[in-house]
N, C-alpha and C. Protein backbone atom coordinates (compact mmCIF):
# COMPACT_ATOMS: atom_id res chain seq x y z
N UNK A 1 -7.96 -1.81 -6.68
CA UNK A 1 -8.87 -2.91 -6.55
C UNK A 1 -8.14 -4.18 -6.94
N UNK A 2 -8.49 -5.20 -6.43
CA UNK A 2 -7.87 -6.61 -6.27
C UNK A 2 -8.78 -7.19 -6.69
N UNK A 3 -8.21 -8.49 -7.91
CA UNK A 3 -9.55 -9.48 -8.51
C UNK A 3 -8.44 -11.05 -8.31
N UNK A 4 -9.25 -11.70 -7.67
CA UNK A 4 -8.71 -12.97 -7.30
C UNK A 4 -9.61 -13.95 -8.08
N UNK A 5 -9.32 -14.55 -9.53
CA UNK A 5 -10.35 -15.38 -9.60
C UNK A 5 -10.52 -16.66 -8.85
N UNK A 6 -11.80 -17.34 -8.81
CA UNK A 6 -11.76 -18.29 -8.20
C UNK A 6 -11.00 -19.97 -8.85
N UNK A 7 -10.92 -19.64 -10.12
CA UNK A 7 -10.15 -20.61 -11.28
C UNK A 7 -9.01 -21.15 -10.85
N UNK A 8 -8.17 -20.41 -9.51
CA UNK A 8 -7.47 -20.64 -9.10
C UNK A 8 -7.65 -20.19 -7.58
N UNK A 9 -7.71 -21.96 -7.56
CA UNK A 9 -7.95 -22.11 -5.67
C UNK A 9 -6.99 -22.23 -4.96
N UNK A 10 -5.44 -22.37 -5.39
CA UNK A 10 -4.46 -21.91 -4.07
C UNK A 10 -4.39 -20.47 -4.47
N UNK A 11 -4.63 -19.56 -5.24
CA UNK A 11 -4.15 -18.10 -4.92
C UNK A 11 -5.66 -17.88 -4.17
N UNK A 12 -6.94 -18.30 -4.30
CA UNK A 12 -7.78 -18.11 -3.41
C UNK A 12 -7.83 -18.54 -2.06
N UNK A 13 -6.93 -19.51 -1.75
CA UNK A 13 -7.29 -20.22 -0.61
C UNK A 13 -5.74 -19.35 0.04
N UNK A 14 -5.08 -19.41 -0.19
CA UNK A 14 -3.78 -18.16 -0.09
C UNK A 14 -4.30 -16.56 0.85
N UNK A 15 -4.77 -16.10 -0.59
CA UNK A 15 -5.43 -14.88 -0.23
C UNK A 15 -6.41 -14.82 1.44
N UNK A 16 -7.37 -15.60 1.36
CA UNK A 16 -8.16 -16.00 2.33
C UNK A 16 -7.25 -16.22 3.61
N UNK A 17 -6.15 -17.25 3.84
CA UNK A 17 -5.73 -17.26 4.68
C UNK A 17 -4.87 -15.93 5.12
N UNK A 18 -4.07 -15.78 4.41
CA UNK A 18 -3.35 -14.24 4.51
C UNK A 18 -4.08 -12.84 4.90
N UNK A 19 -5.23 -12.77 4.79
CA UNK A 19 -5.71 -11.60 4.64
C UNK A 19 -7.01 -11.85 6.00
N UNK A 20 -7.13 -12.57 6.24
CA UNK A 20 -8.67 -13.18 7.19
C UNK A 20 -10.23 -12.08 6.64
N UNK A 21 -10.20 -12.58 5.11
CA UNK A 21 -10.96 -11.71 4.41
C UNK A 21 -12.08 -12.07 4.58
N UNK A 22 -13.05 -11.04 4.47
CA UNK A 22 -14.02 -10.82 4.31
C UNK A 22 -14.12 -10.46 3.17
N UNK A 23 -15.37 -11.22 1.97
CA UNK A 23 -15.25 -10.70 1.37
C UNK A 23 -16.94 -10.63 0.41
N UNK A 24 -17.39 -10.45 -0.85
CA UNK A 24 -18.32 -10.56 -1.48
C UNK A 24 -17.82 -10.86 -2.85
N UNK A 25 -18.88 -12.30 -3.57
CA UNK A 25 -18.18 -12.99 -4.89
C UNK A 25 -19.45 -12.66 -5.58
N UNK A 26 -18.67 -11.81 -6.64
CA UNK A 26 -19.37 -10.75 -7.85
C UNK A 26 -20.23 -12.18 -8.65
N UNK A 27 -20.84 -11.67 -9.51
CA UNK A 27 -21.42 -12.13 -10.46
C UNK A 27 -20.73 -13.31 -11.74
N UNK A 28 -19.18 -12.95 -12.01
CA UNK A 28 -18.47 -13.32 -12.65
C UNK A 28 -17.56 -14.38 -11.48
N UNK A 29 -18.16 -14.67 -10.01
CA UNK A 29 -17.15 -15.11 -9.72
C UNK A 29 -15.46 -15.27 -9.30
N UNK A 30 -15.59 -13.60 -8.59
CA UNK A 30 -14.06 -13.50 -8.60
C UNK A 30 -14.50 -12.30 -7.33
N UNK A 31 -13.42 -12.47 -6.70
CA UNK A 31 -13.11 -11.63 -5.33
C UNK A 31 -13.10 -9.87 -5.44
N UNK A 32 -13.83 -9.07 -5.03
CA UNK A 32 -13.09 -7.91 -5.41
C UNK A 32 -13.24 -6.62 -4.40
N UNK A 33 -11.93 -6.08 -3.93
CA UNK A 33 -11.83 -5.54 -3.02
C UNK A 33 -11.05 -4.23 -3.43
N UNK A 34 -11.32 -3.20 -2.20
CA UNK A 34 -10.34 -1.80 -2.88
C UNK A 34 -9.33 -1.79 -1.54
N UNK A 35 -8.53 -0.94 -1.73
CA UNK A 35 -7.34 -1.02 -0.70
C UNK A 35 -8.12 -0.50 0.82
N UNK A 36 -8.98 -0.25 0.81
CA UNK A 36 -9.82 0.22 2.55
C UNK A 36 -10.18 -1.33 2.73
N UNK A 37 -10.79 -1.95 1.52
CA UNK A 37 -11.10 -3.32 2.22
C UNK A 37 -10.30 -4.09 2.39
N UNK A 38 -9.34 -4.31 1.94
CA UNK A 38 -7.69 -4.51 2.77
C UNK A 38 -7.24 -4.30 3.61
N UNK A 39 -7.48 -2.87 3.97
CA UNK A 39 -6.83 -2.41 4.75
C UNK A 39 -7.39 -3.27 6.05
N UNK A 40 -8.98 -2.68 5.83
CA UNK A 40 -9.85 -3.75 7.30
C UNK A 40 -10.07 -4.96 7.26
N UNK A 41 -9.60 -5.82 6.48
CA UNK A 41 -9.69 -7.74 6.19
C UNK A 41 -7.99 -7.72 7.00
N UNK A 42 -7.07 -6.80 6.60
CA UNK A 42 -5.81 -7.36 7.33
C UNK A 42 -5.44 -6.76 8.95
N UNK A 43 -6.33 -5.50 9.24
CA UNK A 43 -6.64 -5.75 10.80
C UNK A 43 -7.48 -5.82 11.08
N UNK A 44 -8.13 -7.16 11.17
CA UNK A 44 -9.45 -8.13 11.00
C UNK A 44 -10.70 -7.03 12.04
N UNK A 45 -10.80 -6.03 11.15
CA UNK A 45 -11.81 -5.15 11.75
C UNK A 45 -13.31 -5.67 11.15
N UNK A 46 -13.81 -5.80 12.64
CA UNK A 46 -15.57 -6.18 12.59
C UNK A 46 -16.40 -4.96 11.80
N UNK A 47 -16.84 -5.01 10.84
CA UNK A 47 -17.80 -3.73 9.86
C UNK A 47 -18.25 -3.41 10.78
N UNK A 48 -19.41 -4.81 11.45
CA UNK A 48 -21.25 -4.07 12.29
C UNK A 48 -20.45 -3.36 13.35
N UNK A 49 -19.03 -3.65 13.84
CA UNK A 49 -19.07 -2.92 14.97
C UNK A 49 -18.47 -1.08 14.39
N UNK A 50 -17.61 -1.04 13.36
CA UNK A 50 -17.79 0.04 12.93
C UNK A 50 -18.66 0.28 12.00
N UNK A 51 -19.81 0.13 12.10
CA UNK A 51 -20.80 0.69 11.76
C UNK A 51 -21.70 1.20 12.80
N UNK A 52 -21.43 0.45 13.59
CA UNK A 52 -22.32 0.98 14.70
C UNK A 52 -21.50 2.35 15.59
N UNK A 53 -20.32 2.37 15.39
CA UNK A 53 -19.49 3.13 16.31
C UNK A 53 -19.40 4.52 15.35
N UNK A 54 -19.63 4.21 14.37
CA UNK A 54 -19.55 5.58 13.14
C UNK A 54 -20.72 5.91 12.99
N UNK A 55 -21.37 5.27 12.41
CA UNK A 55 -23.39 5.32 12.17
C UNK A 55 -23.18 5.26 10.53
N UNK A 56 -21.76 4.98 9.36
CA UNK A 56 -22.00 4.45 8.61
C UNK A 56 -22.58 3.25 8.82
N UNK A 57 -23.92 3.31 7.67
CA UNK A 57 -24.32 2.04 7.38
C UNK A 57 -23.61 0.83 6.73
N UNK A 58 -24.19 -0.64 6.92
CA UNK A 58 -23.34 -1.21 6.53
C UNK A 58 -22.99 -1.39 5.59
N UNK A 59 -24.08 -1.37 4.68
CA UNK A 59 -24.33 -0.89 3.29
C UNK A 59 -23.26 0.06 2.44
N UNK A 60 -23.35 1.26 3.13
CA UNK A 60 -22.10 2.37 2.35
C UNK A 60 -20.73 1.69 2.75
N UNK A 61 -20.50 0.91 4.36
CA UNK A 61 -19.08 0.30 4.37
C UNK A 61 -18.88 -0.54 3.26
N UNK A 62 -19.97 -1.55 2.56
CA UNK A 62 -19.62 -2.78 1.98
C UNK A 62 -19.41 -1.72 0.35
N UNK A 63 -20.13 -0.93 -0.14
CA UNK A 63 -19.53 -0.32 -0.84
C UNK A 63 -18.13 0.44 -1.28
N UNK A 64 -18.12 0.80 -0.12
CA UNK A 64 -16.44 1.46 0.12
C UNK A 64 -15.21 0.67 -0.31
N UNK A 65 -15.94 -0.52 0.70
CA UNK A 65 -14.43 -1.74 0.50
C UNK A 65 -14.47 -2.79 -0.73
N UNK A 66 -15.54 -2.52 -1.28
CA UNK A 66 -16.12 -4.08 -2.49
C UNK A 66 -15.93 -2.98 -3.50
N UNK A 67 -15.85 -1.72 -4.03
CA UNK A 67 -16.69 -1.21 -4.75
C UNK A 67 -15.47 0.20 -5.04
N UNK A 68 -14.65 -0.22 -6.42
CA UNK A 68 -13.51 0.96 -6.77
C UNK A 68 -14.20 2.67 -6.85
N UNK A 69 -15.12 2.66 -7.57
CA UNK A 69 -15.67 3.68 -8.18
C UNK A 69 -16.44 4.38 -7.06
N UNK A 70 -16.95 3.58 -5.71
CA UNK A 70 -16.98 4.58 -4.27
C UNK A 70 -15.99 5.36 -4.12
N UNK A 71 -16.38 6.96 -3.90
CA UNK A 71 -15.88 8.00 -3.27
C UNK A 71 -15.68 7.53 -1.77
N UNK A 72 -14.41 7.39 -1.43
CA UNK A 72 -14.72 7.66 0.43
C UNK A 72 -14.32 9.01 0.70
N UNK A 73 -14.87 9.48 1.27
CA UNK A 73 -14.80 11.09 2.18
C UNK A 73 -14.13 11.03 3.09
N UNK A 74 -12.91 12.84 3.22
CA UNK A 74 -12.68 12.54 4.84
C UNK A 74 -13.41 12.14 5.92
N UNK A 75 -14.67 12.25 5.86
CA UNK A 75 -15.00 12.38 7.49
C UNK A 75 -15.45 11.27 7.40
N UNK A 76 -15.95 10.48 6.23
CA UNK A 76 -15.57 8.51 6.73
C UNK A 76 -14.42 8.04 7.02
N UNK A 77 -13.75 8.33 6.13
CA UNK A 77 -11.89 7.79 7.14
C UNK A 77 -11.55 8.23 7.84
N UNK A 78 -11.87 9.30 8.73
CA UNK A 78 -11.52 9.90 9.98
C UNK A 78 -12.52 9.26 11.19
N UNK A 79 -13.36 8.86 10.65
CA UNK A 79 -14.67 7.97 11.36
C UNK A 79 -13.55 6.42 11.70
N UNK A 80 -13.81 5.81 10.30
CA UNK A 80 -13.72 4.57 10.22
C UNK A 80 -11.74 4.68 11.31
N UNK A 81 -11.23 5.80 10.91
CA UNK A 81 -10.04 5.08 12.13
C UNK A 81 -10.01 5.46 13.08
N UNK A 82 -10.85 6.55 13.71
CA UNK A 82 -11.13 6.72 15.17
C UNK A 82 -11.89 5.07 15.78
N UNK A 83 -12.85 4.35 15.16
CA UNK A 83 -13.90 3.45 15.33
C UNK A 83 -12.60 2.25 15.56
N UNK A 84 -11.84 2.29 14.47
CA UNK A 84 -10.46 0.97 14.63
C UNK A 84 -9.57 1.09 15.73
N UNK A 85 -9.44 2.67 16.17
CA UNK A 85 -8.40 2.78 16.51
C UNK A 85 -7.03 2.93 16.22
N UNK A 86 -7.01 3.89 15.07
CA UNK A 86 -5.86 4.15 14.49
C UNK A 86 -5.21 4.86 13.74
N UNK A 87 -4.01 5.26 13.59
CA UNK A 87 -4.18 7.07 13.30
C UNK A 87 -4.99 7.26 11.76
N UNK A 88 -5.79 8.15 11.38
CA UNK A 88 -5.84 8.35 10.48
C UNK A 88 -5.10 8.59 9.13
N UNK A 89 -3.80 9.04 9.75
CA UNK A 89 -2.80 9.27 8.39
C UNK A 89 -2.54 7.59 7.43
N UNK A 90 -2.44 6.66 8.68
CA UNK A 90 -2.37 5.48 8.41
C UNK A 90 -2.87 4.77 7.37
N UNK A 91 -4.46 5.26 7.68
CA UNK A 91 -5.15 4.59 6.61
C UNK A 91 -5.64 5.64 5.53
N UNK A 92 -5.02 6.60 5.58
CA UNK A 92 -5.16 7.62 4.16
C UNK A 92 -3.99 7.34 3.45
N UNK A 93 -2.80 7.10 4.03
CA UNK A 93 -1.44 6.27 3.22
C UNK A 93 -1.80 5.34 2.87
N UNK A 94 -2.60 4.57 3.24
CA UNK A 94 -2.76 2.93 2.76
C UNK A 94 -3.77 3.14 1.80
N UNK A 95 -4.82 3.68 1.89
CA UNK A 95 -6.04 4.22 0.72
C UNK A 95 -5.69 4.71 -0.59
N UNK A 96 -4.37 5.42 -0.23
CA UNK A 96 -3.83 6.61 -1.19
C UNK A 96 -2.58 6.46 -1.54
N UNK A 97 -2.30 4.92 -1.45
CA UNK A 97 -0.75 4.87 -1.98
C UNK A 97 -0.09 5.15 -3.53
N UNK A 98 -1.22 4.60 -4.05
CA UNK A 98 -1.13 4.93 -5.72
C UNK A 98 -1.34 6.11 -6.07
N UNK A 99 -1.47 6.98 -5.39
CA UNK A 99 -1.83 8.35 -5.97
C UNK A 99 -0.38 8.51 -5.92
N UNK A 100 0.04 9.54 -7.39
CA UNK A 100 0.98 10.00 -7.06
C UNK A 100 0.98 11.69 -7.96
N UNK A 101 1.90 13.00 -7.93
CA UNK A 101 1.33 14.32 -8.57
C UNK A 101 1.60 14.00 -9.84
N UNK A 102 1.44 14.47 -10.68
CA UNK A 102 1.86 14.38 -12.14
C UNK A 102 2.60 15.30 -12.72
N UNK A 103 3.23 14.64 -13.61
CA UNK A 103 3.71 15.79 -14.08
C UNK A 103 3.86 16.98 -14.79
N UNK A 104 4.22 18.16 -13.99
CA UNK A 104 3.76 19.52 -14.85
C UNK A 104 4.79 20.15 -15.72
C-alpha cells in the first residue's frame, strides 16, 4: 500500500501525473492505494467497465485497490485480467511482488 500525503503537492501532483490515478482521499487526507490499484491507475483501466465485464461490483473493486487488508481471490484476478486483457501471471507478479518464502 502507497500513502502520498497531500502536505506535499509536487509528490502529489507527480504521482497523479505519472500514474493517471484514480484515486479515493481517506479521512486523514492522504492517497491510498494497494499494488492492484496501481497496477489498474498505470494501465489506465476503466473499473465500471470491468465491473461490468466481471460482475464484480464496484464496490468490492474500490475495496481491492483502496483497501490493504482486502483479500483478492483467484477468480477475481483471473476475472479482472481476462476483463483488461492481460495475462494473468502479469498481474499476480505485480500483486505479489513482495511476497517472498521464508526462511526454514
Amino acid at each position: 500500500m502507497y500513502r502520498i500525503s497531500d502536505k506535499n503537492p509536487k509528490v502529489f501532483s507527480d504521482f497523479r501525473k505519472y500514474c493517471s490515478v484514480y484515486v479515493d482521499l481517506c479521512s486523514e487526507n492522504q492517497i491510498i492505494m494497494t499494488e492492484l490499484g496501481l497496477f489498474l491507475s498505470r494501465k489506465s483501466v476503466n473499473r465500471s467497465d470491468v465491473s461490468r465485464k466481471t460482475g464484480i461490483s464496484k464496490t468490492r473493486l474500490s475495496e481491492l485497490t483502496n483497501n490493504a487488508s482486502t483479500k483478492l481471490r483467484a477468480d477475481e484476478l483471473y476475472l479482472i485480467a481476462l476483463a483488461i486483457d492481460v495475462d494473468p501471471c502479469e498481474v499476480l507478479k505485480e500483486v505479489c511482488k513482495d511476497i517472498q518464502l521464508t526462511n526454514s
